[in-house]
C-alpha atoms as a PDB file:
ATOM      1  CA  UNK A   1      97.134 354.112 116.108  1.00  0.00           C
ATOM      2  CA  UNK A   2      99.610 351.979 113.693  1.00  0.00           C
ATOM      3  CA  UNK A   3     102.988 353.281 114.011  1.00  0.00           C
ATOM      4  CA  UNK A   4     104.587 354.973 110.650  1.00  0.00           C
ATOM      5  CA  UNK A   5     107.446 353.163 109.787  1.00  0.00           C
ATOM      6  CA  UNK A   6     111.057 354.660 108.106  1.00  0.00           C
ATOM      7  CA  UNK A   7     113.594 352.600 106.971  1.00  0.00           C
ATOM      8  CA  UNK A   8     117.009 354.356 106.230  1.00  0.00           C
ATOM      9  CA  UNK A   9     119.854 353.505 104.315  1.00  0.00           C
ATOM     10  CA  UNK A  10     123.628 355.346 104.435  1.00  0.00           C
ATOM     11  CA  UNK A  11     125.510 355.543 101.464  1.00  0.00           C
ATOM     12  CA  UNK A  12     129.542 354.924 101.445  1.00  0.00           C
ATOM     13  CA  UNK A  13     129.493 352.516  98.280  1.00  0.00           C
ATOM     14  CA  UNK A  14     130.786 348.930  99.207  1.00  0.00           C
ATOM     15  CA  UNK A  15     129.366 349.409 102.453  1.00  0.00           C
ATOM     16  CA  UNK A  16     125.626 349.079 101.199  1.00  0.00           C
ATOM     17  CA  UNK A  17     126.230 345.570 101.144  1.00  0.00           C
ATOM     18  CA  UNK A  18     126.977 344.956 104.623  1.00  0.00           C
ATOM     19  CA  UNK A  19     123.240 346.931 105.273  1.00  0.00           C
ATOM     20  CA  UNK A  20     121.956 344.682 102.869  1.00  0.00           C
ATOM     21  CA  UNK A  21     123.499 341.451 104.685  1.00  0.00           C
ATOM     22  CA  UNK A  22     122.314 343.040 108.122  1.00  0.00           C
ATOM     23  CA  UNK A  23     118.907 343.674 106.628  1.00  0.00           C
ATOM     24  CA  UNK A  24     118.568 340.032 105.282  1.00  0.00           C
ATOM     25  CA  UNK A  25     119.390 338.602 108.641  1.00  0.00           C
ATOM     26  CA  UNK A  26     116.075 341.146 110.268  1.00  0.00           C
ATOM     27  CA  UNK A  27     113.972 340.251 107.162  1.00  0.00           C
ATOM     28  CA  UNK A  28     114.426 336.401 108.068  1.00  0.00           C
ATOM     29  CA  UNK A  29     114.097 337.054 111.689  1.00  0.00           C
ATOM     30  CA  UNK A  30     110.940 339.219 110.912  1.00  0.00           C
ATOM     31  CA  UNK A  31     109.427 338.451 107.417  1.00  0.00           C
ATOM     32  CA  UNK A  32     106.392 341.306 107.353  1.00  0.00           C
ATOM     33  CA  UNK A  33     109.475 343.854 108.246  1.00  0.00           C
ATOM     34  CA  UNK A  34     109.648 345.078 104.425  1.00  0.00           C
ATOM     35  CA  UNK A  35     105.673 345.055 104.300  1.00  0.00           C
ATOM     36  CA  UNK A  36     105.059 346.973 107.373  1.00  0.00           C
ATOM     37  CA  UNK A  37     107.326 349.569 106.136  1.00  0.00           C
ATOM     38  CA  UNK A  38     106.276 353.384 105.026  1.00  0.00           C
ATOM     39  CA  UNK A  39     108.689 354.781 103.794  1.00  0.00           C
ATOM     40  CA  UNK A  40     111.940 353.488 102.388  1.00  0.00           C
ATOM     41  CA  UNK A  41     114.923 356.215 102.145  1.00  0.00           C
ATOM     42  CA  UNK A  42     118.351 356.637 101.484  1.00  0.00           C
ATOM     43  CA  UNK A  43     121.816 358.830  99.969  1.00  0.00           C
ATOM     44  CA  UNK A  44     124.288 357.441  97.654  1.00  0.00           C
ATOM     45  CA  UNK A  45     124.156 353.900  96.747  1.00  0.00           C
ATOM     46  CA  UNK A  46     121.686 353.460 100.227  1.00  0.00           C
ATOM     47  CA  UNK A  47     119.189 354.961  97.345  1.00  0.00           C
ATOM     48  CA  UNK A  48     119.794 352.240  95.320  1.00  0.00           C
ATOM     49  CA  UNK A  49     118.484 349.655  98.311  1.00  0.00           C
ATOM     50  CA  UNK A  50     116.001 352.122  99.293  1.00  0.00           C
ATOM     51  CA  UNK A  51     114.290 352.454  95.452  1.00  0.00           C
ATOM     52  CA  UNK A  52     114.819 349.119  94.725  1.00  0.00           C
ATOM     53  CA  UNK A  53     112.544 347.807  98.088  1.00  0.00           C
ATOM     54  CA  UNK A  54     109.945 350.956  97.507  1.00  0.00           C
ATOM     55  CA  UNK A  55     109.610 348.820  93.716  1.00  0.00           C
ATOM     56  CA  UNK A  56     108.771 345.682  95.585  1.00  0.00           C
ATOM     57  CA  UNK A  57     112.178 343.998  95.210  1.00  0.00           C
ATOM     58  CA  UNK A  58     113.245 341.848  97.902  1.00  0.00           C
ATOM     59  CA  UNK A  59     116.211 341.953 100.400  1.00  0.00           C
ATOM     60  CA  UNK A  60     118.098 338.752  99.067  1.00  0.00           C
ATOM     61  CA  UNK A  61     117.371 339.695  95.082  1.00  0.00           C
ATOM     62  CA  UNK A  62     118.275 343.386  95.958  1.00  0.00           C
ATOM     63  CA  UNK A  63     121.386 341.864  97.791  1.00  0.00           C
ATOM     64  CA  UNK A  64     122.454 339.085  95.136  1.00  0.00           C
ATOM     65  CA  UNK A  65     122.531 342.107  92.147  1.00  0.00           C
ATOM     66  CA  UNK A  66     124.724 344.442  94.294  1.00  0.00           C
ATOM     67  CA  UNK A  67     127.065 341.938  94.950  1.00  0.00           C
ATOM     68  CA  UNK A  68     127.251 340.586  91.309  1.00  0.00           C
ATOM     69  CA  UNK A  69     126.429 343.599  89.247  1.00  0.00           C
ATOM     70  CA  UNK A  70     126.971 346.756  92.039  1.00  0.00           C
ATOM     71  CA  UNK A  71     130.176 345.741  93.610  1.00  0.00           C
ATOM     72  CA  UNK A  72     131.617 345.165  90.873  1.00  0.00           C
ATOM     73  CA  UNK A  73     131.610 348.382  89.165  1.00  0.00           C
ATOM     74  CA  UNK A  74     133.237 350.024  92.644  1.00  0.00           C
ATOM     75  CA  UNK A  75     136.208 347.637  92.312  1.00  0.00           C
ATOM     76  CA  UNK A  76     137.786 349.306  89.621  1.00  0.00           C
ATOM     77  CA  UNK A  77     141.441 349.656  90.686  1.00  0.00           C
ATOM     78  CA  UNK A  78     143.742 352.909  88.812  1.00  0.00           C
ATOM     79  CA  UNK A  79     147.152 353.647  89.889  1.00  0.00           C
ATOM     80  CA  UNK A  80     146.948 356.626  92.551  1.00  0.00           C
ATOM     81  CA  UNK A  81     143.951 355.586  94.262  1.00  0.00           C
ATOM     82  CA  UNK A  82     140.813 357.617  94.099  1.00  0.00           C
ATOM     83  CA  UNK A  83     142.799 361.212  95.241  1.00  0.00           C
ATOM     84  CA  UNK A  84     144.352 361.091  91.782  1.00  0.00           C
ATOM     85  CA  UNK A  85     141.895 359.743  89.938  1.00  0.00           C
ATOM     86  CA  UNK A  86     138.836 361.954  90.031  1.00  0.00           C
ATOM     87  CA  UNK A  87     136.602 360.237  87.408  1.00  0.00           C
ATOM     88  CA  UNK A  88     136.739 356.724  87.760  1.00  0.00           C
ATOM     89  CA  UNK A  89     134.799 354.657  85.214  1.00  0.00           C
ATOM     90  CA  UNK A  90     131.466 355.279  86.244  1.00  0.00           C
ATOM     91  CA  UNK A  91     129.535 353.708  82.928  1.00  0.00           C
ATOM     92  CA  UNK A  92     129.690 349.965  84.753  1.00  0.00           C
ATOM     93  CA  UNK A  93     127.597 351.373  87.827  1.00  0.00           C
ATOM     94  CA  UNK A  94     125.223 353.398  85.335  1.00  0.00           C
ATOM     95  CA  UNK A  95     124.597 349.977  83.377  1.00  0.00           C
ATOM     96  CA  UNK A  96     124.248 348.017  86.379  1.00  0.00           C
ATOM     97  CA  UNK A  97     121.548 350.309  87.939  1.00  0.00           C
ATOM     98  CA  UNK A  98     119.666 350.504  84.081  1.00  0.00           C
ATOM     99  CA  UNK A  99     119.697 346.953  84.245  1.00  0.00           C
ATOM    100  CA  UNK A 100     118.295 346.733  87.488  1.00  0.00           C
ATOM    101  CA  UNK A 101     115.100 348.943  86.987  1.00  0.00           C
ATOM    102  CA  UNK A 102     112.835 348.764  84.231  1.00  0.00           C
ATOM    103  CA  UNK A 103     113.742 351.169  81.651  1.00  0.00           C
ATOM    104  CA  UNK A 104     110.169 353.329  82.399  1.00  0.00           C
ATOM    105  CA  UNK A 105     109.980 352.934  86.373  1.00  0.00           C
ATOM    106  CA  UNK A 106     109.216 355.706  87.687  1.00  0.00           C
ATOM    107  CA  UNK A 107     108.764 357.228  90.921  1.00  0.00           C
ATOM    108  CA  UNK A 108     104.574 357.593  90.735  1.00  0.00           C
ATOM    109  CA  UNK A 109     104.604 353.449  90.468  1.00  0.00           C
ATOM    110  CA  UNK A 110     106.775 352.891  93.502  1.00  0.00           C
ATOM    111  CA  UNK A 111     104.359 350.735  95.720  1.00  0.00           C
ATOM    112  CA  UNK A 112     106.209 352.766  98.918  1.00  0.00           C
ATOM    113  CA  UNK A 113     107.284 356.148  99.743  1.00  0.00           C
ATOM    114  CA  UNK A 114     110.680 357.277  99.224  1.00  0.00           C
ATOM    115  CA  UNK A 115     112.746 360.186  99.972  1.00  0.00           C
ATOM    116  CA  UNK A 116     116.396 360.753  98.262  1.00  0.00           C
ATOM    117  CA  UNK A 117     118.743 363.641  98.468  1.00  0.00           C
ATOM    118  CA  UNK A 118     120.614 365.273  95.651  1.00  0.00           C
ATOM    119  CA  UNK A 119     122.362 368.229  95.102  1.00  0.00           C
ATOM    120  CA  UNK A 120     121.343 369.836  92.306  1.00  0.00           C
ATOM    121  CA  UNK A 121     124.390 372.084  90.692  1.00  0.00           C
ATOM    122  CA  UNK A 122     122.457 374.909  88.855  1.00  0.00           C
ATOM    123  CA  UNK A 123     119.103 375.050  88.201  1.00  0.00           C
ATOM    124  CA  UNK A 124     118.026 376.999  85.430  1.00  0.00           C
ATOM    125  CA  UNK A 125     114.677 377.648  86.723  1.00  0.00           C
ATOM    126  CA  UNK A 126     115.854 379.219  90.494  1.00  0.00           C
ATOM    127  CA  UNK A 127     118.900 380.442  88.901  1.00  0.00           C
ATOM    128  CA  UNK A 128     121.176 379.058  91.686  1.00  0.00           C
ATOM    129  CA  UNK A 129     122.601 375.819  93.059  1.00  0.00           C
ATOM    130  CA  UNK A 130     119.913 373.778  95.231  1.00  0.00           C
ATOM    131  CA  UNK A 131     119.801 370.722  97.321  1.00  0.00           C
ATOM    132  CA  UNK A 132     116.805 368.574  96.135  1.00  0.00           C
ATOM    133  CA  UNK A 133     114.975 365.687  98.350  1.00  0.00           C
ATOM    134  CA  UNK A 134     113.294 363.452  95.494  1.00  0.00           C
ATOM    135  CA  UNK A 135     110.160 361.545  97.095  1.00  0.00           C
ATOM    136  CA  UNK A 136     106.553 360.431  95.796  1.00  0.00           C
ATOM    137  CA  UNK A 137     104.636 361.578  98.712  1.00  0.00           C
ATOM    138  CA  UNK A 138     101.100 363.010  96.882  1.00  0.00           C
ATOM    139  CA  UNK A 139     101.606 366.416  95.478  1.00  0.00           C
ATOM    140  CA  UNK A 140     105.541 365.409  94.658  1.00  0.00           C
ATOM    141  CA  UNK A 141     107.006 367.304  91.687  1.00  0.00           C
ATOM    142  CA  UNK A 142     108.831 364.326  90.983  1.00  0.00           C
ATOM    143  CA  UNK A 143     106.436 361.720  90.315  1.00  0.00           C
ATOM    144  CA  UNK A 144     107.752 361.342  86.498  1.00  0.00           C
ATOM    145  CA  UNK A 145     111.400 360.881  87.484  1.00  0.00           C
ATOM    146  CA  UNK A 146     112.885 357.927  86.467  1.00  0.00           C
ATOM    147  CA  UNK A 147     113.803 355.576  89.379  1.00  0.00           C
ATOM    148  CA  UNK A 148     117.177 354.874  87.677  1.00  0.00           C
ATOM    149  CA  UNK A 149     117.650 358.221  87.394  1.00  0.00           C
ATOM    150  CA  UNK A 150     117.083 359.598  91.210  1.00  0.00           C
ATOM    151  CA  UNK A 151     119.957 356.837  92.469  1.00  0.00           C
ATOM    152  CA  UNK A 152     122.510 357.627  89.544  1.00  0.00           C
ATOM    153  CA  UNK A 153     122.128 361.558  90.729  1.00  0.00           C
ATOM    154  CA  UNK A 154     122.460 361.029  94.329  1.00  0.00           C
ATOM    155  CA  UNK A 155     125.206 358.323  94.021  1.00  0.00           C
ATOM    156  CA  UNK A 156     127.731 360.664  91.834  1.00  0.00           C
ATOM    157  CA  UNK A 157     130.709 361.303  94.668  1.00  0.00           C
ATOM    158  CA  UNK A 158     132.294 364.728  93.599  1.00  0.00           C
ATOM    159  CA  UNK A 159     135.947 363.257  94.294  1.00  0.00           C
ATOM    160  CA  UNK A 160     135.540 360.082  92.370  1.00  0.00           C
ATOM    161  CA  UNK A 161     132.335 360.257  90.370  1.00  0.00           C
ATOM    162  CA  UNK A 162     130.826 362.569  87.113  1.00  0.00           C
ATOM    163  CA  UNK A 163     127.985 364.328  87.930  1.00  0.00           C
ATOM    164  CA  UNK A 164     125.106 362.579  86.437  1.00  0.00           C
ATOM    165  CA  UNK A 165     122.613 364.902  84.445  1.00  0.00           C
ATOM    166  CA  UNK A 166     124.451 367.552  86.426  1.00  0.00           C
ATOM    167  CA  UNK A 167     123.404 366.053  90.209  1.00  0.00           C
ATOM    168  CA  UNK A 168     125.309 365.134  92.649  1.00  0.00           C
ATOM    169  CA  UNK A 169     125.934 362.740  95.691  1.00  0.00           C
ATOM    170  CA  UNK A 170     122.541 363.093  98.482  1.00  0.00           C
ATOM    171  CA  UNK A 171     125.431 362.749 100.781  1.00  0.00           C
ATOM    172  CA  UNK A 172     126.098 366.447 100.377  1.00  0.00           C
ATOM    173  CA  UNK A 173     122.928 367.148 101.551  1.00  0.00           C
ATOM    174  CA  UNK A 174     121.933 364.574 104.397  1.00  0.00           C
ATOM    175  CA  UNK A 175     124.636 362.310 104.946  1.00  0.00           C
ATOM    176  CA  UNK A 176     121.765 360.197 107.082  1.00  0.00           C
ATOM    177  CA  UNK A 177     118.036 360.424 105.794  1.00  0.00           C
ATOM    178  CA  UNK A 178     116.578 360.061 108.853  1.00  0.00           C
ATOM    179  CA  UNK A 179     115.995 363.832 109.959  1.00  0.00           C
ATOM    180  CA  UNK A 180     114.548 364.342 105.773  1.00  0.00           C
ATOM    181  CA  UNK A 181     112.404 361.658 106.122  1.00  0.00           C
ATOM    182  CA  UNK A 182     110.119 361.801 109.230  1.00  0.00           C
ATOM    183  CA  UNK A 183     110.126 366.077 107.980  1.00  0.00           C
ATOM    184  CA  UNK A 184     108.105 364.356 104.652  1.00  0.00           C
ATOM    185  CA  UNK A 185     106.132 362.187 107.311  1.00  0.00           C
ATOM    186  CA  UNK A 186     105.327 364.967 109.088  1.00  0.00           C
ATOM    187  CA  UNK A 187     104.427 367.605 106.516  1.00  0.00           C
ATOM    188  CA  UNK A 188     103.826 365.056 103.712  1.00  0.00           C
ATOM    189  CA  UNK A 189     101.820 362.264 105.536  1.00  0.00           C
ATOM    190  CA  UNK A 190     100.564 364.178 108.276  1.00  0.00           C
ATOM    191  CA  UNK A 191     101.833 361.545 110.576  1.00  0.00           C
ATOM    192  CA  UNK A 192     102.129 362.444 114.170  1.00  0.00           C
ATOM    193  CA  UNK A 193     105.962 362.501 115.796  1.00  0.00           C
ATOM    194  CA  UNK A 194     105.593 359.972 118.201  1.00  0.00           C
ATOM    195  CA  UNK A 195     103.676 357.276 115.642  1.00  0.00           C
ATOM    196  CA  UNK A 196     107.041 357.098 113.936  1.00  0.00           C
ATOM    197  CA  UNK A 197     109.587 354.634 114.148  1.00  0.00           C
ATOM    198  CA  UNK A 198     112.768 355.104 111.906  1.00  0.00           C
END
């Protein structure tokens, strides 16, 4: 039996470039690793790799935007630091991420799974705050969401970010996918446990 492959990425904004150098180094090493992967995942801006491979993008493209477009937008310097400053421009990292996607992307044309945590702060239609896990497994309620969309609502940091279209960071939820995503391999793609490698 083929093994089911997960590929995980953490949030913690600047750092997603140094998984996006790492990955670039195992992509060269191994160039069918992106291919041979199922499912593509990831919280905070690790949704932004993980969406942006799941659309067919590659490592080095993925990793040449983030460092000229994504980075940038995190480097915003305001007296008093990120404790004082709870809503730090956030409409450079929305453009970026627009620019990045096409406009009507959405999660049904991924050519991969994906699975992204959000917390959603009130939903009118339970009536209560809810944690959500966005993926396009068949069946998925979400298949119309926009791509740009899922990674502006699970990369809004309460401390330093708005909520965006009132979501917030996937960190709150899963700070690491991994656990979420072999659940929607499980009960999703009825793969068996030990056929999948994360």
């Amino acid at each position: 039996m083929t093994t089911y492959r997960i590929m995980t990425f953490d949030g913690g904004g600047t750092l997603g470039a140094l998984s996006l150098q790492l990955l670039n180094r195992l992509a060269y090493q191994n160039p069918k690793l992106i291919s041979e992967t199922n499912v593509f995942s990831g919280n905070s801006i690790g949704s932004f790799t993980a969406l942006a491979l799941a659309s067919g993008r590659s490592p080095e493209e993925t990793f040449q935007f983030f460092k000229n477009h994504i980075l940038p937008a995190f480097s915003v310097s305001r007296p008093g630091g990120p404790v004082f400053n709870q809503q730090l421009p956030y409409s450079g990292f929305i453009k970026a991420i627009r620019t990045f996607f096409p406009r009507d992307l959405r999660l049904r044309d991924l050519k991969k799974r994906i699975v992204v945590p959000s917390f959603h702060l009130f939903s009118p239609e339970l009536n209560r705050w809810n944690p959500v896990l966005f993926h396009n497994f068949p069946g998925s309620p979400y298949l119309n969401e926009k791509a740009s969309d899922v990674i502006l609502r699970s990369s809004g940091a309460p401390a330093t970010q708005r909520a965006y279209q009132n979501y917030v960071d996937g960190y709150t939820v899963a700070t690491n996918t991994s656990t979420a995503s072999i659940a929607c391999a499980v009960g999703k793609a009825k793969q068996p446990l030990d056929q999948i490698a994360v």
